[in-house]
Protein backbone atom coordinates (compact mmCIF):
# COMPACT_ATOMS: atom_id res chain seq x y z
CA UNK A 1 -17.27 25.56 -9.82
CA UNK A 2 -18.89 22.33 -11.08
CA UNK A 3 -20.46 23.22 -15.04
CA UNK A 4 -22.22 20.62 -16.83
CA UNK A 5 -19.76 19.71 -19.41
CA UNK A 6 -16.99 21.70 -18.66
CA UNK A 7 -13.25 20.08 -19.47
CA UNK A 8 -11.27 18.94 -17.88
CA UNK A 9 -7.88 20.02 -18.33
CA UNK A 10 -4.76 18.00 -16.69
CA UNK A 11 -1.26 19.14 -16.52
CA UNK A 12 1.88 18.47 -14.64
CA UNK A 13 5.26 16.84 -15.47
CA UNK A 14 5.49 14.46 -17.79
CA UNK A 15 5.31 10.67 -15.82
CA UNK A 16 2.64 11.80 -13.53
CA UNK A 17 -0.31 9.56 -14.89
CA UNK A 18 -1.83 12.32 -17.12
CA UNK A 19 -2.63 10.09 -19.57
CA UNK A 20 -3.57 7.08 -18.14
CA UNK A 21 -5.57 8.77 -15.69
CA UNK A 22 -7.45 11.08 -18.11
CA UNK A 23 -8.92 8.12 -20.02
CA UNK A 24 -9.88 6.50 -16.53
CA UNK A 25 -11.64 10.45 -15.96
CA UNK A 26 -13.43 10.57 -19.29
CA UNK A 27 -14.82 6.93 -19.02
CA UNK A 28 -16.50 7.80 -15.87
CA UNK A 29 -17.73 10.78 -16.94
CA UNK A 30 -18.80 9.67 -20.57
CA UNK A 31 -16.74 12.33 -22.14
CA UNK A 32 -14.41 12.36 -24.76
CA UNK A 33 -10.68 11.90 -23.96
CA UNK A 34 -7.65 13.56 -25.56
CA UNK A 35 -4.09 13.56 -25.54
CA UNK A 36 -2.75 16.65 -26.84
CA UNK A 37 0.91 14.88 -27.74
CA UNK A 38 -0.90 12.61 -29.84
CA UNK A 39 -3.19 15.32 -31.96
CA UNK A 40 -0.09 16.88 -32.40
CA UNK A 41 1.73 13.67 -34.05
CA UNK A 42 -1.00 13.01 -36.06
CA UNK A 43 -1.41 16.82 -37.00
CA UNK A 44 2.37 16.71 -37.89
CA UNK A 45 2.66 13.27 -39.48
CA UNK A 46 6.01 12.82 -37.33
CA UNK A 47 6.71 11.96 -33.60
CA UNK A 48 7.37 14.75 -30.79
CA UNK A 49 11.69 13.53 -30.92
CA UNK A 50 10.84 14.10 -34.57
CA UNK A 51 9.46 17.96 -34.27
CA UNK A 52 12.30 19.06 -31.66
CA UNK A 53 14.84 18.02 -33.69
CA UNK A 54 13.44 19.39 -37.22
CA UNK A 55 11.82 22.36 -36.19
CA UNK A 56 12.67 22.88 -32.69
CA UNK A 57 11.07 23.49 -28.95
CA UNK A 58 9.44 26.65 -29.80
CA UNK A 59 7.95 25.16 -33.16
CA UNK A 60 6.82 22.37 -30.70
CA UNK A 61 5.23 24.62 -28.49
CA UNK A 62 3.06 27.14 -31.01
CA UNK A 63 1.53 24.14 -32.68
CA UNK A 64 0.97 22.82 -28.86
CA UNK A 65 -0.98 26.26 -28.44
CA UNK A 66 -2.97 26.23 -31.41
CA UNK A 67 -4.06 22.03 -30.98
CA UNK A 68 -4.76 23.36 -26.93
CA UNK A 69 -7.57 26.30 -28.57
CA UNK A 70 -9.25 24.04 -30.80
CA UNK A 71 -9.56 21.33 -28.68
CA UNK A 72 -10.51 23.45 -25.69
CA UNK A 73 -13.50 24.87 -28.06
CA UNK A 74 -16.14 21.86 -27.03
CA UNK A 75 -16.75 21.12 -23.68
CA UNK A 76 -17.20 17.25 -22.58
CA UNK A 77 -13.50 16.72 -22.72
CA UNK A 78 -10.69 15.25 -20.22
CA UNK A 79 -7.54 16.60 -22.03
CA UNK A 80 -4.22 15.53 -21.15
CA UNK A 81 -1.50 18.30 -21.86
CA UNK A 82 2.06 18.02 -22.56
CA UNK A 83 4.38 18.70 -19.28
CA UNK A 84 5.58 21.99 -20.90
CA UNK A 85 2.20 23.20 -22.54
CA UNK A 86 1.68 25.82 -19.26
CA UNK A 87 5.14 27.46 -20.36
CA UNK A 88 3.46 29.00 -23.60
CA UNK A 89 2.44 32.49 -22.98
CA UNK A 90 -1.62 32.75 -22.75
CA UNK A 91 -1.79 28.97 -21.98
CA UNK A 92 -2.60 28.89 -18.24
CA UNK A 93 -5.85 31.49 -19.00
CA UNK A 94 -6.69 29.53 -21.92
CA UNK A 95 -7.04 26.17 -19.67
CA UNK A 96 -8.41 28.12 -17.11
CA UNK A 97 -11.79 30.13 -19.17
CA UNK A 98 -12.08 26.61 -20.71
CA UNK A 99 -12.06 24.28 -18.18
CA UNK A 100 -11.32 22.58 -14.75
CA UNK A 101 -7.67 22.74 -14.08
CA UNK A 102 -5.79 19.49 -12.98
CA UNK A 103 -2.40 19.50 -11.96
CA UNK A 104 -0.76 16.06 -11.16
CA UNK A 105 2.09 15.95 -9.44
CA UNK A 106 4.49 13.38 -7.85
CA UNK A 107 8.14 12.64 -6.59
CA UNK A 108 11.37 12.74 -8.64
CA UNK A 109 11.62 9.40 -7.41
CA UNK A 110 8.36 8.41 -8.92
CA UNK A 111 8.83 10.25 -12.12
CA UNK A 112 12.09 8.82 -13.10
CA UNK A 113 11.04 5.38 -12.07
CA UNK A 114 7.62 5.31 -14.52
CA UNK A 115 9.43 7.35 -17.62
CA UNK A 116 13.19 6.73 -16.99
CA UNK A 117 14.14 4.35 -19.98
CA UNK A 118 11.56 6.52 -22.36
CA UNK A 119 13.12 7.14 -25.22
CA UNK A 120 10.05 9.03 -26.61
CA UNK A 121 10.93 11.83 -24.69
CA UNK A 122 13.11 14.67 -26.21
CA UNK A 123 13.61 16.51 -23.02
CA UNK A 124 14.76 13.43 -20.69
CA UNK A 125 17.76 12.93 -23.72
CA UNK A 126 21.04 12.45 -22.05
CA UNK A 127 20.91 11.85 -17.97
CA UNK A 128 17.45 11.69 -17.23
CA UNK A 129 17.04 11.54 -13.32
CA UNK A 130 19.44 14.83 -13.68
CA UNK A 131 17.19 16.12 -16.46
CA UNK A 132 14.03 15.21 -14.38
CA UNK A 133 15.17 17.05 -11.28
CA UNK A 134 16.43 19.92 -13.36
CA UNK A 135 13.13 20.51 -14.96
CA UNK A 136 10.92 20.27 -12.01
CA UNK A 137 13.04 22.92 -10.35
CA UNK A 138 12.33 25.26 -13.87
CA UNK A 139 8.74 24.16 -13.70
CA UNK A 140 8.20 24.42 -9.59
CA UNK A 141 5.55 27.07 -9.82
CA UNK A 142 4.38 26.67 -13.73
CA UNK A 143 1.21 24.39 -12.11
CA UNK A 144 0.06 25.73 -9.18
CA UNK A 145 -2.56 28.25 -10.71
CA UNK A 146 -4.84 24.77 -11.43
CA UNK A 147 -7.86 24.38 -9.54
CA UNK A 148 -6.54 21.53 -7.69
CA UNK A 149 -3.73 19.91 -7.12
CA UNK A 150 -3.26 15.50 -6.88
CA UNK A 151 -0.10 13.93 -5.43
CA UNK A 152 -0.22 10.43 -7.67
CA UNK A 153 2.69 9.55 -5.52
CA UNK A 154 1.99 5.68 -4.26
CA UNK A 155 -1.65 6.32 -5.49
CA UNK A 156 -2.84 4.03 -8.39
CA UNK A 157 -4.57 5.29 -11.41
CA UNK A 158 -8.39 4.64 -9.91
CA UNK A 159 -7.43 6.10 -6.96
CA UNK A 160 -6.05 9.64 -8.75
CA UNK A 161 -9.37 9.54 -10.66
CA UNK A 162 -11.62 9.34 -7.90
CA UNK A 163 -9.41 12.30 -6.30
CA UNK A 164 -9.99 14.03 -9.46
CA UNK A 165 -13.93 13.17 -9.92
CA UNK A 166 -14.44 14.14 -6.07
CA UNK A 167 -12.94 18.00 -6.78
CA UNK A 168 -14.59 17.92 -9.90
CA UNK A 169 -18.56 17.52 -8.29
CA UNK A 170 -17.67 19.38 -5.88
């Protein structure tokens, strides 16, 4: 599976160490890190609350789609995806021609304890253990065509990067 400079591509619900673990990834590997949610601010000049509330979710998620193409285009990358970026239509082949698929996963539990009091993020508004459970049932299978699959449950961020790295040499 291994290809010299092939992406790497992680996804899963938002709070599962995508980011924090991606830059860990791409500094071990010497490649270039990038966080999809934060192309897309800078692309839009506004913040994510900012574009669901102007424009709407499926605004959000066809300027997702286009920043996920271009990005994917080069090879050397660790790219961190937005929670809902596999719901887009075309995205999961996209990741997968492009790259080596990640999906990070955890606990409810684990989720709501690391993003909880994040206001930063449109879909936890209101209730957000309720709104965490509710969209990991709607999102139960949207992962599982990665390549792999990490638990980051009780695992540090060096630890889920050396999980990663291992299925990644293969």
């Amino acid at each position: 599976m291994k290809v010299k400079n092939k992406n790497i591509i992680l996804i899963g619900m938002m709070g599962t160490g995508k980011t924090t673990v991606g830059t860990l990834v791409a500094e071990e590997l010497d490649y270039e890190f990038i966080d999809l949610d934060h192309v897309i601010i800078e692309q839009e000049g506004r913040s994510i609350p900012e574009i669901f509330a102007d424009s709407g979710e499926e605004y959000f998620r066809s300027v997702e789609t286009a920043v996920l193409k271009r990005t994917l285009q080069a090879g050397g990358r660790v790219v961190s995806t937005g929670g809902g970026a596999v719901l887009a239509p075309g995205n999961t082949l996209l990741m997968l021609e492009n790259g080596f698929v990640v999906a990070l996963t955890a606990t409810a539990e684990d989720i709501i304890s690391r993003i909880g009091g994040d206001d930063k993020r449109p879909l936890l508004a209101g209730n957000a253990e309720e709104r965490v459970r509710r969209i990991m049932e709607e999102r139960r299978n949207a992962y599982r065509f990665a390549h792999c699959t990490v638990d980051t449950t009780g695992l540090n961020a060096a630890q889920v990067s050396q999980h990663i790295l291992m299925h990644y040499r293969g």
